[in-house]
Each structure stands twice: as C-alpha cells, then as structure tokens.
C-alpha atoms as a PDB file:
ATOM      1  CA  UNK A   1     -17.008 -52.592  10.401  1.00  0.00           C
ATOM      2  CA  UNK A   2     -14.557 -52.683  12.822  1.00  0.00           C
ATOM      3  CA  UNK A   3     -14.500 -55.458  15.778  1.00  0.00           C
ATOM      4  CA  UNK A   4     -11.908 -54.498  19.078  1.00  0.00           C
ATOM      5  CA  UNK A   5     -10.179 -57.766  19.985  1.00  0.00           C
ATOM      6  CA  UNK A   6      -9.626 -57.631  23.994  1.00  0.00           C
ATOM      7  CA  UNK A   7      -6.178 -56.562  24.990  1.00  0.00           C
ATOM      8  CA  UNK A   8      -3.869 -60.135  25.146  1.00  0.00           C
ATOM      9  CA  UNK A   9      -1.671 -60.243  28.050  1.00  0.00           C
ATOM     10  CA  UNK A  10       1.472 -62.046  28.813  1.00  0.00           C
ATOM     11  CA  UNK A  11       1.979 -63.400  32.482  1.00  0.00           C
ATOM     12  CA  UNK A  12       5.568 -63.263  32.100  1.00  0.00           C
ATOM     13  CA  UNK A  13       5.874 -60.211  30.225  1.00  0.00           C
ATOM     14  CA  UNK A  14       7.465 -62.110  27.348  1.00  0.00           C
ATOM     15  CA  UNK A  15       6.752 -60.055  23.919  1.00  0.00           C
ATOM     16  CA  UNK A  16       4.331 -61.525  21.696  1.00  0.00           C
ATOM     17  CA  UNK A  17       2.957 -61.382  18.443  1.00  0.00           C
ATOM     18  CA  UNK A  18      -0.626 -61.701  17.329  1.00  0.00           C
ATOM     19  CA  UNK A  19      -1.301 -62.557  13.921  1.00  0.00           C
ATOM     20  CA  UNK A  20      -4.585 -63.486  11.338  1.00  0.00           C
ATOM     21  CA  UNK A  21      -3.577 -67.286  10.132  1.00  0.00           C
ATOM     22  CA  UNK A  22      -6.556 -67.764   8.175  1.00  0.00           C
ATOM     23  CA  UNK A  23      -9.881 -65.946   7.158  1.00  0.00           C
ATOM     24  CA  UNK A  24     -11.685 -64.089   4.291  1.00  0.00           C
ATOM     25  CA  UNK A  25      -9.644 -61.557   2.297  1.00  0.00           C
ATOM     26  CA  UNK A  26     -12.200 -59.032   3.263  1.00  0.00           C
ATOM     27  CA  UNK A  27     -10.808 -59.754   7.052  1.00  0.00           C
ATOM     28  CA  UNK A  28      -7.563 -57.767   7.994  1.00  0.00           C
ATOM     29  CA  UNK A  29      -5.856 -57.615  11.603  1.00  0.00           C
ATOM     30  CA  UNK A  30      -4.123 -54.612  12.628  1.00  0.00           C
ATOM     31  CA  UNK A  31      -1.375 -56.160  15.348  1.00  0.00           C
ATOM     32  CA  UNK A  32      -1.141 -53.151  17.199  1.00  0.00           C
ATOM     33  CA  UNK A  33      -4.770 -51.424  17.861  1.00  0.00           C
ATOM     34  CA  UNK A  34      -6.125 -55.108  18.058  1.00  0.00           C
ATOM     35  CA  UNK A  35      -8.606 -54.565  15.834  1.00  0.00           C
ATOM     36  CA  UNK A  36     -10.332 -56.751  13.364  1.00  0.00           C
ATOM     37  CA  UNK A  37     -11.821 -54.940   9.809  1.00  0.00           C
ATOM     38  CA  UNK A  38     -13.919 -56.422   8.345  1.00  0.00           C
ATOM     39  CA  UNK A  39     -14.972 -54.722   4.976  1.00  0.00           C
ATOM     40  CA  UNK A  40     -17.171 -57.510   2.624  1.00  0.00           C
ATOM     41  CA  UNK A  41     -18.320 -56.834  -0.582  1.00  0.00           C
ATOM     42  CA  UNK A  42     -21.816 -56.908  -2.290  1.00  0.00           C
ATOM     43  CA  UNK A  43     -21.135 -60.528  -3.089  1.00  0.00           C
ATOM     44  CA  UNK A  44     -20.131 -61.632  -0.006  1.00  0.00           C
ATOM     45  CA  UNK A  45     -23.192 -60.346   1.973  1.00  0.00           C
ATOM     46  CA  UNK A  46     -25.245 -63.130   4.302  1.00  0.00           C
ATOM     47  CA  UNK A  47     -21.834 -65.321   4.160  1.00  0.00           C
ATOM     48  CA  UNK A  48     -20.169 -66.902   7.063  1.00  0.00           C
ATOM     49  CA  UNK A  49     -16.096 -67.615   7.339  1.00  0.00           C
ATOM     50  CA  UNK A  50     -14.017 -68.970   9.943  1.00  0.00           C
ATOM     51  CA  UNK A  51     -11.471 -66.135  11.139  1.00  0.00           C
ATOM     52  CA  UNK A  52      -8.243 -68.031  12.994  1.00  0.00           C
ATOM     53  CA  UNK A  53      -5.889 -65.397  15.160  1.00  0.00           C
ATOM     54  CA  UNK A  54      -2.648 -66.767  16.716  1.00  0.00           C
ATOM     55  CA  UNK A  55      -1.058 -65.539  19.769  1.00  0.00           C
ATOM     56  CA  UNK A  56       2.484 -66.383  20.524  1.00  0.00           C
ATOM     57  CA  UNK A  57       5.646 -65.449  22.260  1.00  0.00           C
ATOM     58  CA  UNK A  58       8.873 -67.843  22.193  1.00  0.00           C
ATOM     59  CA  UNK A  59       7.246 -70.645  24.712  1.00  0.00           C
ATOM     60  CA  UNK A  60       4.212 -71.354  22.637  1.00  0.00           C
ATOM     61  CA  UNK A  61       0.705 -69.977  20.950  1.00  0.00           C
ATOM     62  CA  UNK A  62      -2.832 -70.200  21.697  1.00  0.00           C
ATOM     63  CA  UNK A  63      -5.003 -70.034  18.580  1.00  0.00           C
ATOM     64  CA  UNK A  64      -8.423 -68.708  18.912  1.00  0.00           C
ATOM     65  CA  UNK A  65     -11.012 -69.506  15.828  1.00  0.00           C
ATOM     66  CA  UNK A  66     -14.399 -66.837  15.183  1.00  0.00           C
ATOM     67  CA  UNK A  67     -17.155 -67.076  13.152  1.00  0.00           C
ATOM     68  CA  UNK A  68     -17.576 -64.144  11.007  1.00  0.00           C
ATOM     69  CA  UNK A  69     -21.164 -63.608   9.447  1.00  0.00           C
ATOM     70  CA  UNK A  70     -22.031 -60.835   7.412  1.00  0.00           C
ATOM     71  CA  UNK A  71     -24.815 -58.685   7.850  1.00  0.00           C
ATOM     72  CA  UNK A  72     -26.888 -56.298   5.571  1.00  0.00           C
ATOM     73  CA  UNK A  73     -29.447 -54.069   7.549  1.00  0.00           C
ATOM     74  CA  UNK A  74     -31.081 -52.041   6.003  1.00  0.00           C
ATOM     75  CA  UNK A  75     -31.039 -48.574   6.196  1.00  0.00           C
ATOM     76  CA  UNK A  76     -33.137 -46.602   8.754  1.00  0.00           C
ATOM     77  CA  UNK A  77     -34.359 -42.579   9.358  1.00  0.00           C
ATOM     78  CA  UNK A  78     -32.144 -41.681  12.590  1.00  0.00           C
ATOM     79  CA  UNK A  79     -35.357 -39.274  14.250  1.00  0.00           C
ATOM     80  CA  UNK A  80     -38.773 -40.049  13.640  1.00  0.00           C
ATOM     81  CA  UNK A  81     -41.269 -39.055  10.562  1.00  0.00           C
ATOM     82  CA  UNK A  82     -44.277 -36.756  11.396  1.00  0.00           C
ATOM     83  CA  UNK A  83     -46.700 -36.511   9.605  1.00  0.00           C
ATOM     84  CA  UNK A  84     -46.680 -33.512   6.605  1.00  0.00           C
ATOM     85  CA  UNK A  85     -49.509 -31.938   5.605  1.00  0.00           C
ATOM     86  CA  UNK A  86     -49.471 -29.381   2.090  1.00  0.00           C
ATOM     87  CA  UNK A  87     -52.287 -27.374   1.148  1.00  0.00           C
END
C-alpha cells in the first residue's frame, strides 16, 4: 500500500529534507515522490505503530507523528455473481 504525503513547502524557499525518524520496518519513505510504503507481513496484520516524519531545512524542523494500522480485507468478486443454471 502506498500512502501520498501532501507536497511540504518552504516559505522561504530554503531546501529541505524530509526524512522517516521512527516507525515499523515494514514502513519506508521515499524523500522525493513523498510517498509512504507500507508493505506488513502476515504477522504484523491488525497491528498499529507510530510513524514519525521530520521536516527540516537549516532554521529548524517540524515533526509530524501518524498512526499506522494495518488492515486485512478480505478479498471480493470485482462484478457481480448471477445465478448459473446446468442441465
């Protein structure tokens, strides 16, 4: 699953840097799309983490915490079933 982080914005202009200070291994940030992945395994199904994401230029950060949960649904028919009928 992937999650799209909105685009951060500098008033100044000043380059920044955005990086993943904490989480779940199964959590990775890619610093230029600004997009979370989130990939859990079997064993980590139904599990919640705290996800921490740093923004920063030279004059200072803002860190911004998410709760991850993981989700199982189950899997579905994408049209609908009619009914069949074999003589």
């Amino acid at each position: 699953m992937v999650y799209q982080l909105p685009t951060p914005t500098d008033v100044e202009s000043d380059p920044f840097t955005i990086t993943l200070q904490s989480g779940p291994v199964y959590v990775s940030l890619d610093a230029v799309t600004f997009q979370l992945s989130i990939s859990p395994s079997i064993t980590t199904l139904s599990e919640t983490a705290s996800v921490t994401i740093v923004l920063a230029d030279q004059f200072g950060s803002n860190v911004f915490t998410m709760i991850v949960t993981v989700v199982n649904t189950p899997p579905v028919f994408n049209t609908s079933i009619v009914d069949q009928y074999i003589n």
